[in-house]
Protein backbone atom coordinates (compact mmCIF):
# COMPACT_ATOMS: atom_id res chain seq x y z
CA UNK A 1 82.82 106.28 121.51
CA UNK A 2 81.28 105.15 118.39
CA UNK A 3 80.34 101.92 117.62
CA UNK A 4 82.08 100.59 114.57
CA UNK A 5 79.18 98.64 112.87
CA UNK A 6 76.06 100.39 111.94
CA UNK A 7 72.60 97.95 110.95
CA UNK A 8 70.55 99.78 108.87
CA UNK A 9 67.59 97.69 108.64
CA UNK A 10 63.86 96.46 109.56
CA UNK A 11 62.75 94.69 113.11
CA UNK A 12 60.27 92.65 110.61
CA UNK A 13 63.04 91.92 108.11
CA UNK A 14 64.42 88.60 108.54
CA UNK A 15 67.89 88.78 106.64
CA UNK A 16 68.09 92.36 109.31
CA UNK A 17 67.77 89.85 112.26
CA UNK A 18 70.39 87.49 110.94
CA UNK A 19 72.87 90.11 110.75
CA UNK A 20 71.92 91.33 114.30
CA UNK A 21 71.99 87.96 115.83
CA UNK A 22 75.59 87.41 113.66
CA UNK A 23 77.02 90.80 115.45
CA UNK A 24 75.36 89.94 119.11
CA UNK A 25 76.81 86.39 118.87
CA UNK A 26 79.97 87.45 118.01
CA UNK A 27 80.04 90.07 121.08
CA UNK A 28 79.72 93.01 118.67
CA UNK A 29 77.81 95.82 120.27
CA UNK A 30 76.59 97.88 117.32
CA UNK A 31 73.95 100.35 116.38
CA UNK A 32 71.01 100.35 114.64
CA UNK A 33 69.19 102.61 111.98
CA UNK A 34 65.45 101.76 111.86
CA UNK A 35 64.20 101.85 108.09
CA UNK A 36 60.87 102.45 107.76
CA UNK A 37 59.98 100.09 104.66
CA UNK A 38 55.94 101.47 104.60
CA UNK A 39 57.62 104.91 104.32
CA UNK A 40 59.63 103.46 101.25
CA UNK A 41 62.79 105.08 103.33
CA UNK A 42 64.69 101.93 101.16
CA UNK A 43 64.19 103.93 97.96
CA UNK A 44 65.80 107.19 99.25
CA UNK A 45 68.38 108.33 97.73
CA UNK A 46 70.47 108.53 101.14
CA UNK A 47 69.87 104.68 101.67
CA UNK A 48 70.18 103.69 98.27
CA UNK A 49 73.74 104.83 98.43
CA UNK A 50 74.71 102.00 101.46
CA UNK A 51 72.57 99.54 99.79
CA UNK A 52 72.07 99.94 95.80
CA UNK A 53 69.46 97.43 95.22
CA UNK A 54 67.01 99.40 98.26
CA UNK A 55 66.90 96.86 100.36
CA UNK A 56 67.25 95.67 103.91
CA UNK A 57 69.45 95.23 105.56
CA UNK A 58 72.86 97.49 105.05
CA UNK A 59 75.72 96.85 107.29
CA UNK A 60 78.30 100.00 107.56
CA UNK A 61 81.69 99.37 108.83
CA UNK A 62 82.97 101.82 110.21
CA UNK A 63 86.30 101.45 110.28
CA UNK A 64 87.00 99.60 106.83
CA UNK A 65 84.86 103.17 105.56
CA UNK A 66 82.19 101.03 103.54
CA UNK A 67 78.87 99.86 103.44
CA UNK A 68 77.80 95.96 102.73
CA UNK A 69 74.28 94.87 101.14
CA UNK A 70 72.91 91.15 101.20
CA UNK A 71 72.75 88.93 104.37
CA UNK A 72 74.52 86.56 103.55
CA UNK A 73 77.25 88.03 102.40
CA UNK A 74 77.51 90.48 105.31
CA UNK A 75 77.76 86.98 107.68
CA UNK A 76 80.63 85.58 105.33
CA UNK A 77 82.26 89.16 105.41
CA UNK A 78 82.02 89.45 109.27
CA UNK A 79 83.01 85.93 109.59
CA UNK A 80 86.44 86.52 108.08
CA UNK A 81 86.76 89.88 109.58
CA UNK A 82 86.19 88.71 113.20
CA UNK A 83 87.47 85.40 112.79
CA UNK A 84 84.41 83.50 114.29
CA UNK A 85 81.72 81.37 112.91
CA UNK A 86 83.77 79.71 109.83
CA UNK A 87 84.11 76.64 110.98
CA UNK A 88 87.12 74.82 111.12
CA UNK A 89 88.93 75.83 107.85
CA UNK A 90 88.32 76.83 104.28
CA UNK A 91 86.31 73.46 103.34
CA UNK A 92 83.74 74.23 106.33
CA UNK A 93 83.55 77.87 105.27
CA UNK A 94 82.67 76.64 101.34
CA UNK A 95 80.16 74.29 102.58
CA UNK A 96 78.75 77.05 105.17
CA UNK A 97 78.04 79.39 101.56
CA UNK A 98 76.11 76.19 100.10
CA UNK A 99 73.87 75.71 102.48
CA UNK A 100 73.62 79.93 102.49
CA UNK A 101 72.79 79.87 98.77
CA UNK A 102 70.57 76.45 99.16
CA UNK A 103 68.53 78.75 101.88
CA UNK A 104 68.37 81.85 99.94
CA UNK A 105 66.94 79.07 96.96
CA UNK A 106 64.47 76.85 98.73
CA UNK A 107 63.71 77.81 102.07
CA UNK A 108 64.01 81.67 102.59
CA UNK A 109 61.27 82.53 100.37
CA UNK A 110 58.84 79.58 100.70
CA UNK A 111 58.34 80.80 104.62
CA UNK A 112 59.07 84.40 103.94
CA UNK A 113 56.41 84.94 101.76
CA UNK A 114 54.21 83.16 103.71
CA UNK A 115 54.61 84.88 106.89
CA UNK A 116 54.29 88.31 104.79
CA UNK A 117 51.25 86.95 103.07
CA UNK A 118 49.58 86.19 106.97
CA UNK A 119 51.33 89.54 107.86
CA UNK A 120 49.11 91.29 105.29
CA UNK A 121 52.24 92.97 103.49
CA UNK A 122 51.36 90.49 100.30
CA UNK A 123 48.32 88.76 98.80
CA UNK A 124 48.84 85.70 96.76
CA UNK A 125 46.62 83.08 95.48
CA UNK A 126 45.51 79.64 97.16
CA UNK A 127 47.77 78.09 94.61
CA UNK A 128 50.65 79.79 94.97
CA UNK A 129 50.12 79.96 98.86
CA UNK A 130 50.00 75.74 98.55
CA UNK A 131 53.24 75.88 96.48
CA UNK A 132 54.92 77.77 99.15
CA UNK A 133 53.88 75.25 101.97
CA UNK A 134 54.95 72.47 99.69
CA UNK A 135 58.38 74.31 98.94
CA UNK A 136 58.77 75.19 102.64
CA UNK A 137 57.94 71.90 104.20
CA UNK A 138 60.71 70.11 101.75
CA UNK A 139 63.16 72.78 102.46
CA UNK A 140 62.12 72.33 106.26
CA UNK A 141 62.75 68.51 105.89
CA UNK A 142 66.14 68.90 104.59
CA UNK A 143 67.45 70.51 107.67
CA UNK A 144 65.89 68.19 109.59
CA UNK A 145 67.55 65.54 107.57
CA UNK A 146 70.84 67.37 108.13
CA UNK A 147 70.67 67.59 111.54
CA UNK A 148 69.43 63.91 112.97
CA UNK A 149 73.24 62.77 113.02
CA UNK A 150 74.89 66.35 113.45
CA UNK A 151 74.81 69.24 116.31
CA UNK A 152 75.51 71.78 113.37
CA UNK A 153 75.11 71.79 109.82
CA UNK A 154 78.65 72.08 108.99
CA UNK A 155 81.66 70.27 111.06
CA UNK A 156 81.62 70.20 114.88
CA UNK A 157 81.09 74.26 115.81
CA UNK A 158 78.67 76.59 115.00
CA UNK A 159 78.79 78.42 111.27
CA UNK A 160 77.76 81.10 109.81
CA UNK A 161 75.23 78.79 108.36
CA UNK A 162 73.87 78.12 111.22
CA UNK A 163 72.91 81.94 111.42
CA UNK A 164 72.11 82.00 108.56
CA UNK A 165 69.13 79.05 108.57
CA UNK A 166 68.43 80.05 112.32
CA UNK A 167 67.38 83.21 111.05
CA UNK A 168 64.35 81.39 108.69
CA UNK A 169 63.41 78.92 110.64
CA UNK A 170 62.39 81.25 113.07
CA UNK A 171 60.15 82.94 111.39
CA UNK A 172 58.19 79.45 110.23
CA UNK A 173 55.50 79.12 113.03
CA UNK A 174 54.36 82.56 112.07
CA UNK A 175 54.70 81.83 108.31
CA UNK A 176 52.23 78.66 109.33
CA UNK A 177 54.88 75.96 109.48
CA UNK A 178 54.62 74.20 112.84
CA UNK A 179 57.52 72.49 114.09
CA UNK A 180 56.72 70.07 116.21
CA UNK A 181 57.36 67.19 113.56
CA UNK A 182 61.21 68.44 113.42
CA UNK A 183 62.69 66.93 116.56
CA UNK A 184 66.53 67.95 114.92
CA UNK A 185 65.13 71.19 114.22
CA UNK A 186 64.02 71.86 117.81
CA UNK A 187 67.22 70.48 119.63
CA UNK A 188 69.62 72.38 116.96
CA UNK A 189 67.60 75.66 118.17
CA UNK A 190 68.04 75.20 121.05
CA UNK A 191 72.05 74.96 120.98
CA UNK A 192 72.04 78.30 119.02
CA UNK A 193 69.78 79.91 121.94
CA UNK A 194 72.34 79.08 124.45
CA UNK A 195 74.64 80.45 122.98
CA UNK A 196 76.68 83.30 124.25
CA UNK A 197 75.37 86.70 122.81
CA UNK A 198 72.34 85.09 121.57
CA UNK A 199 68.72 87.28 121.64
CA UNK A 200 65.31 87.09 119.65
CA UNK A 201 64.45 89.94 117.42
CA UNK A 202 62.58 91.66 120.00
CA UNK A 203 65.61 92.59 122.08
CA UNK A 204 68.26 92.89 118.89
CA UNK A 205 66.17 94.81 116.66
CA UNK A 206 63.98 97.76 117.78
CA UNK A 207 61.55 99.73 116.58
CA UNK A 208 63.49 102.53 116.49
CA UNK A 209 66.64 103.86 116.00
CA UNK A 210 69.65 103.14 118.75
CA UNK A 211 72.55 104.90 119.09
C-alpha cells in the first residue's frame, strides 16, 4: 500500500531532517526520495515542479494531491493536518511560528553555514566565519534562556517548535558550537529523544531512496 507522504530531500539537509523527525514523531511511516544536491537534481525540472524555489526538502501528500516546500511550513501544515504538536490551542500554535521564524532569522544560518563551511560545501572568510560564531552563540543563548524555567519552549507539551529548533541545534557540535555550557539545552534534548517515534538522521534519512 502506498505510503501517503513522500520526503523528497537530502540526509545532510537539516530542514530534510526536521521534516523526517516531524513525520517519525508523529507515527507517520513515509517514504523518502534521495536528492542528490552535488548532482544539482534540485534544479531539474521534475523537482522544481514539487518545490519551485529548488530546494530541499519537498513534502508530497499524497492524499490532499499536492506538494509543500519550506520546513517550517511543512511542520505547521502537518501539525494541523494530524492534529499533534500545536500545543494547547491557537495562542501556543502563534507563538510555536515565532520562535520558527526567530530560528529561520538568527540561529538556522549562523550554525548552518558553519557546519557547511567545516563540511567543505562553502568557503567564507575568518570574518564572516567569527560573525557566524558570534550570531550562533547569541541565538544558542536564547534557547538556553528559554528553557532554564520551561520543559518546552512553548506551554507544557511538545511543539512544533520544538522540532523545529531540535533540528539546528543538532547540527551545532559539528558546526563548532559545543554545548556543554547549555545545561537547558542538554536536558530539553534529551526530552525530545525520548520521545516516542524519535530517531537521529542516520536512521530517518538515508542515503538513498526508500520505498
Amino acid at each position: 500500500m502506498a505510503k501517503r507522504f513522500t520526503l523528497n530531500g537530502s540526509w545532510v539537509s537539516g530542514p530534510t531532517y526536521k521534516v523526517g523527525l516531524m513525520l517519525s514523531l508523529c507515527g507517520e511511516d513515509f517514504a523518502y526520495n534521495s536528492i542528490n544536491l552535488r548532482a544539482m537534481e534540485h534544479k531539474s525540472d521534475a523537482y522544481l515542479a514539487k518545490n519551485r524555489f529548488g530546494q530541499v526538502p519537498a513534502l508530497e501528500d499524497g492524499k490532499a494531491g499536492f506538494s509543500l516546500c519550506q520546513s517550517a511550513s511543512i511542520l505547521e501544515y502537518l501539525a494541523v493536518e494530524l492534529g499533534k504538536f500545536q500545543g494547547d490551542g491557537k495562542l501556543d500554535l502563534i507563538r510555536a511560528r515565532e520562535w520558527m521564524f526567530w530560528d529561520f532569522d538568527r540561529l538556522a544560518p549562523p550554525i548552518y553555514r558553519s557546519r557547511a563551511q567545516r563540511f567543505g560545501i562553502r568557503n567564507y572568510n575568518q570574518s564572516t566565519m567569527e560573525m557566524y560564531f558570534a550570531d550562533g552563540t547569541a541565538g544558542l543563548k536564547a534557547v538556553e534562556g528559554a528553557l532554564v524555567n520551561a520543559d518546552w519552549l512553548v506551554g507544557q507539551t511538545p511543539t512544533i517548535a520544538d522540532i523545529d529548533v531540535y533540528g539546528v541545534v543538532a547540527y551545532a557540535p559539528q558546526a563548532g558550537f559545543g554545548l556543554d555550557g547549555y545545561p537547558a539545552i542538554a536536558a530539553w534534548m534529551k526530552r525530545i529523544e525520548a520521545l516516542p517515534g524519535f530517531g537521529p538522521v542516520t536512521s530517518l534519512l538515508p542515503q538513498a531512496s526508500r520505498p
